[in-house]
C-alpha atoms as a PDB file:
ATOM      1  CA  UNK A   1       6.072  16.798 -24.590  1.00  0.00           C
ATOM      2  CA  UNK A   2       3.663  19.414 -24.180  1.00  0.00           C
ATOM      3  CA  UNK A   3       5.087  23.384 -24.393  1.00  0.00           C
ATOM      4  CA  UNK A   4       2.679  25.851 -21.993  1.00  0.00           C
ATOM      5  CA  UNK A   5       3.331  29.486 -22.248  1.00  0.00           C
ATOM      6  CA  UNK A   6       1.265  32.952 -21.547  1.00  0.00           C
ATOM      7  CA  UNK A   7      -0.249  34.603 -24.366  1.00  0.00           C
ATOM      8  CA  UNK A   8      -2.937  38.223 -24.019  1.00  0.00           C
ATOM      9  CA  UNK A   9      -2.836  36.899 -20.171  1.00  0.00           C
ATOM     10  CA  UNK A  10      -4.231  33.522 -21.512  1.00  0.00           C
ATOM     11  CA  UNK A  11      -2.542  30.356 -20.607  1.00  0.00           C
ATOM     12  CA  UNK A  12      -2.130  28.355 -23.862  1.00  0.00           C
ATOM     13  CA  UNK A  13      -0.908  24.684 -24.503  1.00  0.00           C
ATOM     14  CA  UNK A  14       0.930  23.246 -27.437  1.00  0.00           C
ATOM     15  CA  UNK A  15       0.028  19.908 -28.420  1.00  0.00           C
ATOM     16  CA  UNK A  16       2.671  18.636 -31.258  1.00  0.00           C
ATOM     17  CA  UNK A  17       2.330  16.808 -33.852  1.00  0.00           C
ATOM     18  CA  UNK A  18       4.076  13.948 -33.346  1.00  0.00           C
ATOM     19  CA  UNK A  19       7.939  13.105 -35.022  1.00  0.00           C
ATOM     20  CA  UNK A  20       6.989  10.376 -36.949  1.00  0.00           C
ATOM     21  CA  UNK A  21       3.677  11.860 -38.551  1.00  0.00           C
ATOM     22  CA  UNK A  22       5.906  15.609 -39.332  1.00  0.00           C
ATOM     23  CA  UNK A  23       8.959  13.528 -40.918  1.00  0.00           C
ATOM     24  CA  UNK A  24       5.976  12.210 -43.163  1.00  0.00           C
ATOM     25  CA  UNK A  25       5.351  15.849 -44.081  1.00  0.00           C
ATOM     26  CA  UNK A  26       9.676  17.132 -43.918  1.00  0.00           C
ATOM     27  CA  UNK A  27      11.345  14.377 -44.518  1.00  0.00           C
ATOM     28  CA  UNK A  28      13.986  12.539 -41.896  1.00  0.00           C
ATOM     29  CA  UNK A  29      14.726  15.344 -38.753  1.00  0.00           C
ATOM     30  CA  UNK A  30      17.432  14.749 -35.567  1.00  0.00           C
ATOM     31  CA  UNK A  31      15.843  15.936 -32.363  1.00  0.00           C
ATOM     32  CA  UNK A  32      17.155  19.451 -32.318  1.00  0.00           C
ATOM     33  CA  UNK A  33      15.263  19.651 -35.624  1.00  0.00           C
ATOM     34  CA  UNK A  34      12.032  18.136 -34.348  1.00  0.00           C
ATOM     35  CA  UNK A  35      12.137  20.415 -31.051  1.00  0.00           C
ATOM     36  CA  UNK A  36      13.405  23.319 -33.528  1.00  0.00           C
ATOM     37  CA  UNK A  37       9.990  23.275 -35.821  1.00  0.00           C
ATOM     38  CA  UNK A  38       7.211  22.659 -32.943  1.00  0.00           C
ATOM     39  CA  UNK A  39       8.919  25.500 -31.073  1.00  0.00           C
ATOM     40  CA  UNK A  40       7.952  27.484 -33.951  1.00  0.00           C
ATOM     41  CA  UNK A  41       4.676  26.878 -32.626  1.00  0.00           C
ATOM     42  CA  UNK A  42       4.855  29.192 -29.858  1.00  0.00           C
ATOM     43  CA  UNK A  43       4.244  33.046 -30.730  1.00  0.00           C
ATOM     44  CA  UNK A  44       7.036  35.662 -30.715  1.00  0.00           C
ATOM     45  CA  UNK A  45       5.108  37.410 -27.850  1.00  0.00           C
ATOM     46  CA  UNK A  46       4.957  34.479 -26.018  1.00  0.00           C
ATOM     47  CA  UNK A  47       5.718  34.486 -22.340  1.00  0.00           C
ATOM     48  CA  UNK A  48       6.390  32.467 -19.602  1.00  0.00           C
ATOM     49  CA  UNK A  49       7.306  29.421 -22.202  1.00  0.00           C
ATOM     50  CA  UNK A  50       7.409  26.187 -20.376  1.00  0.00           C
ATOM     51  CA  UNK A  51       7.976  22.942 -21.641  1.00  0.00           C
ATOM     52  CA  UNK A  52       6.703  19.625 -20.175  1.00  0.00           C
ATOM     53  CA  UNK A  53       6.435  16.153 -20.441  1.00  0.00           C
ATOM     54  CA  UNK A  54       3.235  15.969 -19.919  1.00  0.00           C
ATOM     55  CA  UNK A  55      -0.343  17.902 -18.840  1.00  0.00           C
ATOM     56  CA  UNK A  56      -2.810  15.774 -16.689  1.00  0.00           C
ATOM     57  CA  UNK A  57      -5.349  18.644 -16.076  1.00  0.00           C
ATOM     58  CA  UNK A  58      -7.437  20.426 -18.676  1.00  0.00           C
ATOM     59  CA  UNK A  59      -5.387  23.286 -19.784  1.00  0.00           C
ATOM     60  CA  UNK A  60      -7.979  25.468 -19.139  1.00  0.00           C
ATOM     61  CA  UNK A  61      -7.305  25.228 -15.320  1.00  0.00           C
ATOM     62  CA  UNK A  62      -3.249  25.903 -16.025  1.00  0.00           C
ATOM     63  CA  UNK A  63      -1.247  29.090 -15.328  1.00  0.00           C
ATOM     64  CA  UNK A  64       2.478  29.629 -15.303  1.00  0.00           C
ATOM     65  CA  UNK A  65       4.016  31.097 -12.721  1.00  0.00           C
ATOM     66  CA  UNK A  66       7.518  31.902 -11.875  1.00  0.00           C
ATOM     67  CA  UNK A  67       8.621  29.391 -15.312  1.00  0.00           C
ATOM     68  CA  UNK A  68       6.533  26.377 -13.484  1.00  0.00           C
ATOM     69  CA  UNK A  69       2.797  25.123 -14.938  1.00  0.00           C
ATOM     70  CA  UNK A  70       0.288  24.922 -11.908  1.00  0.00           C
ATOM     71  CA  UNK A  71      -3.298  24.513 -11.473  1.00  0.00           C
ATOM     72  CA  UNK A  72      -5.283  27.773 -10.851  1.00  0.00           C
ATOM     73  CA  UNK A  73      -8.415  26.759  -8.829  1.00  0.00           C
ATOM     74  CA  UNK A  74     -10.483  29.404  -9.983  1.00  0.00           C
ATOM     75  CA  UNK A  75     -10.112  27.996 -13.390  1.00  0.00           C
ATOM     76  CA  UNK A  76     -10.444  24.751 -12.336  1.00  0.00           C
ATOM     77  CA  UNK A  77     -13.718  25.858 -10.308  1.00  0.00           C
ATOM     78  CA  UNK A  78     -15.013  27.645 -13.467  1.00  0.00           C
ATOM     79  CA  UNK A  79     -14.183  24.388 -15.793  1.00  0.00           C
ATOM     80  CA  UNK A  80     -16.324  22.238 -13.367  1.00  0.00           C
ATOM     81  CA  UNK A  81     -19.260  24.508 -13.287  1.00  0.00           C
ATOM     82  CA  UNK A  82     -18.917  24.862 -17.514  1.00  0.00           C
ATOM     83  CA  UNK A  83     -19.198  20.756 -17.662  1.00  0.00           C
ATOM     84  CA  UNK A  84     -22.165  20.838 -14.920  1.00  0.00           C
ATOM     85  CA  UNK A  85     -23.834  23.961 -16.860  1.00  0.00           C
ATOM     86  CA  UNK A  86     -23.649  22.122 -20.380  1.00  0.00           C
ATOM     87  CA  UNK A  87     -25.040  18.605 -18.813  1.00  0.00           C
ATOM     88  CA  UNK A  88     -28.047  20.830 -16.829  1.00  0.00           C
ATOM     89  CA  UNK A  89     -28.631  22.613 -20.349  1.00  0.00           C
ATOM     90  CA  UNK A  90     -28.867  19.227 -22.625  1.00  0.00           C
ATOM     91  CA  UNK A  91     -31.845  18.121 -19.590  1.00  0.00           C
ATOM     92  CA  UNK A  92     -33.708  21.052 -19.006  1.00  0.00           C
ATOM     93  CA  UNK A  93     -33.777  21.593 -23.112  1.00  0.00           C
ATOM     94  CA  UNK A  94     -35.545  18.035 -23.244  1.00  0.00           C
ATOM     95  CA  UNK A  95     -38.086  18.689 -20.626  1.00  0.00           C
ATOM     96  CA  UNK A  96     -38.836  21.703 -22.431  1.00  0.00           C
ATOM     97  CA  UNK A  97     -41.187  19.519 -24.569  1.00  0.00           C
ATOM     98  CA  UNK A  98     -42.376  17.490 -21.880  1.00  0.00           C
ATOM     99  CA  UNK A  99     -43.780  20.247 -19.940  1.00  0.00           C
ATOM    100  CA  UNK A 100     -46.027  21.936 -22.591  1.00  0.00           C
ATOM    101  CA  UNK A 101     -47.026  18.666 -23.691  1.00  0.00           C
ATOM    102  CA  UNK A 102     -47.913  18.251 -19.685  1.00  0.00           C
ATOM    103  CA  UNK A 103     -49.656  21.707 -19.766  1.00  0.00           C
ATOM    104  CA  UNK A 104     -52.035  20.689 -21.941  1.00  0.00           C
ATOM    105  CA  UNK A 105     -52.609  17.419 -20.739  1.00  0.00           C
ATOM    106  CA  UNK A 106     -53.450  19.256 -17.207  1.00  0.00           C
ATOM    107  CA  UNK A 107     -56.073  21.418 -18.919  1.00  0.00           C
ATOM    108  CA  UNK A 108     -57.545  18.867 -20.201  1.00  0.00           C
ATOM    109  CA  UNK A 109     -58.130  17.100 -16.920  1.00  0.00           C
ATOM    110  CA  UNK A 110     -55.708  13.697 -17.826  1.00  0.00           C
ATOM    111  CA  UNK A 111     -55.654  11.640 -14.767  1.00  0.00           C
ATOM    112  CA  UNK A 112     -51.773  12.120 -13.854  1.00  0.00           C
ATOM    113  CA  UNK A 113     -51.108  14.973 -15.347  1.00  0.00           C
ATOM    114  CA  UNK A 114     -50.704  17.064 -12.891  1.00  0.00           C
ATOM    115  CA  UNK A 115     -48.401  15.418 -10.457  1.00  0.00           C
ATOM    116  CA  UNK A 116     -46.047  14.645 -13.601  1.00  0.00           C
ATOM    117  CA  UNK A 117     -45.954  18.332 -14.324  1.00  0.00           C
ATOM    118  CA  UNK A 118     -45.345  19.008 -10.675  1.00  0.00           C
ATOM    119  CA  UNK A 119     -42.559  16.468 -10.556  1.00  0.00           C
ATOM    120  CA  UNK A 120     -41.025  17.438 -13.959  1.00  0.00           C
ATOM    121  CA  UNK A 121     -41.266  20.813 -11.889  1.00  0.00           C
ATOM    122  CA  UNK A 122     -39.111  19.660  -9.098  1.00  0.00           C
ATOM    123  CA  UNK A 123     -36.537  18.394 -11.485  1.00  0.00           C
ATOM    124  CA  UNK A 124     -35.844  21.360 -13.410  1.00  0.00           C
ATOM    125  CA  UNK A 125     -35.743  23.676  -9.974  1.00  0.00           C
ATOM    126  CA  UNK A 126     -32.979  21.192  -8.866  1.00  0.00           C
ATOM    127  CA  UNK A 127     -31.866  21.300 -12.107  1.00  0.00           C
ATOM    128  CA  UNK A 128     -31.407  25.436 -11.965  1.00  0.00           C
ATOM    129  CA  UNK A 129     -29.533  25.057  -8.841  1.00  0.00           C
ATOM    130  CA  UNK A 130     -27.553  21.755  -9.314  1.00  0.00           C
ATOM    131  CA  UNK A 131     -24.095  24.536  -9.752  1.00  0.00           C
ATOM    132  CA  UNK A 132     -25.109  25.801  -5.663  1.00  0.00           C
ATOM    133  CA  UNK A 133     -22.503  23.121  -4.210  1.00  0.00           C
ATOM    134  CA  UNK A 134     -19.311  23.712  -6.311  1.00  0.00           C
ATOM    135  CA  UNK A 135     -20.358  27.453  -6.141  1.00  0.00           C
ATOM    136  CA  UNK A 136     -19.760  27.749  -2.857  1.00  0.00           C
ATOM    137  CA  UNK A 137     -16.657  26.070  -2.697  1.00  0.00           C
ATOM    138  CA  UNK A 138     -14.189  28.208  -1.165  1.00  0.00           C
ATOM    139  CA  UNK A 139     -10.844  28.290  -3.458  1.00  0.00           C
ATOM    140  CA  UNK A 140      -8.582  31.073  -2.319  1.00  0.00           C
ATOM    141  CA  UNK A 141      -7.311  29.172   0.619  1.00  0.00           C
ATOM    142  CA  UNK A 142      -5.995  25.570   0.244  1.00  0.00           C
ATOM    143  CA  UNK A 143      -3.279  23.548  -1.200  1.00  0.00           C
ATOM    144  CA  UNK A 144      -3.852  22.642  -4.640  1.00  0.00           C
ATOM    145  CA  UNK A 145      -3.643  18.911  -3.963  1.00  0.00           C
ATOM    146  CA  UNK A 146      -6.475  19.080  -1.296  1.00  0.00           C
ATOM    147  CA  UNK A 147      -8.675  21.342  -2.856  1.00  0.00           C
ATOM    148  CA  UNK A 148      -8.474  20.118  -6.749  1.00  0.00           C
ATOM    149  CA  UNK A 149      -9.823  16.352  -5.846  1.00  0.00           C
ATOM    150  CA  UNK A 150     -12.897  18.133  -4.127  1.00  0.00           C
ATOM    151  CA  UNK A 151     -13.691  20.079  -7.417  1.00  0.00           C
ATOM    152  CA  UNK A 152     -13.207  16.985  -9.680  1.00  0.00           C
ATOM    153  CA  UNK A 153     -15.387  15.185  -6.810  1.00  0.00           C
ATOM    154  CA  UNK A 154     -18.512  17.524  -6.922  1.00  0.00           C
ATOM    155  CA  UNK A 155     -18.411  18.471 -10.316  1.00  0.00           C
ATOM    156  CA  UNK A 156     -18.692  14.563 -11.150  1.00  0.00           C
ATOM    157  CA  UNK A 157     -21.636  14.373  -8.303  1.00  0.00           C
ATOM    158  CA  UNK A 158     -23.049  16.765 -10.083  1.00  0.00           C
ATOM    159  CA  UNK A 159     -23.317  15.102 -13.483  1.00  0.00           C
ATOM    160  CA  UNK A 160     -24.313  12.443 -12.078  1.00  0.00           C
ATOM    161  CA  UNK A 161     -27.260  13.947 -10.498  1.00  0.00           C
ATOM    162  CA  UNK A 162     -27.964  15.923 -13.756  1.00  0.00           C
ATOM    163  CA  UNK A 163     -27.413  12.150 -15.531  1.00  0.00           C
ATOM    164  CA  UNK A 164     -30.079  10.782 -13.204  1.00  0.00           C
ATOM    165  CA  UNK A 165     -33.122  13.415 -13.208  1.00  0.00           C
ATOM    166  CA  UNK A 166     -32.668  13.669 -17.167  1.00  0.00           C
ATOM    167  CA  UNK A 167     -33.546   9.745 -16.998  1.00  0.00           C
ATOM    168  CA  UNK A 168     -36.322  10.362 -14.885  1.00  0.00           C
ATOM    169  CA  UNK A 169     -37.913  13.479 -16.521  1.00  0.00           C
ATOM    170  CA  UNK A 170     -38.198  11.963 -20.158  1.00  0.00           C
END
């Protein structure tokens, strides 16, 4: 059981500990006891407190509305382009290296040089605009069950492609 609520207009998810591993800590507890200290958990101010059996999405894409937990897209959009954003940042960080060291290869006249710069180049353009496909992705309209599996779908092309120029630029 997972307990979602609204907090400073923030969706926020409770993750309990579990029974067994808080009796450790307590001592022996019924149920009503158990739900009665991880409710604690939840703020005073708290609002729109939900509580689930479970959470399959990243609770960073959750909102609650009318006392139900649902997907918001835009967050779900915005989580997709954070994970792209942080694998682009790891392979343009380790080309950094690779193109100064290529810079002065190229003034020095090393056969190769300069079409390995110009490559390395190529990468880290597509690299800059790897977010362009998930960007443009149109959330406002759509069912959450169509539109959610299209997200997930280009946001794990998109690694991908990050996954594969990082192999080829080092």
């Amino acid at each position: 059981m997972k307990i979602v609520y609204r907090r400073d207009n923030k969706t926020c998810v409770v993750n309990p500990i579990s029974k067994e591993r808080l009796e450790k800590e307590l001592g022996p507890l019924n149920n009503a006891q158990y739900l009665e200290v991880i409710r604690r958990a939840v703020p005073a101010d708290a609002t729109d407190v939900v509580e689930v059996n479970d959470v399959a999405e990243n609770p960073a894409m959750l909102d609650v509305v009318n006392g139900a937990v649902v997907v918001n897209l835009v967050k779900a959009k915005d989580v997709g382009l954070f994970h792209i954003r942080n694998a682009r940042n790891i392979v343009i960080n380790k080309t950094d290296s690779v193109v100064l060291m290529l810079n002065e290869l190229v003034e020095q006249n090393v056969v190769n040089a300069p079409a390995r710069l110009a490559r390395i180049k190529e990468i880290r353009a597509e690299l800059r605009n790897i977010t362009e496909d998930l960007k443009a992705l149109d959330v406002s309209q759509g069912a959450v069950d169509d539109v959610l599996p299209v997200i997930k779908r280009k946001t794990s092309e998109a690694i991908d492609r990050v996954n594969t120029l990082g192999q080829e630029s080092v």
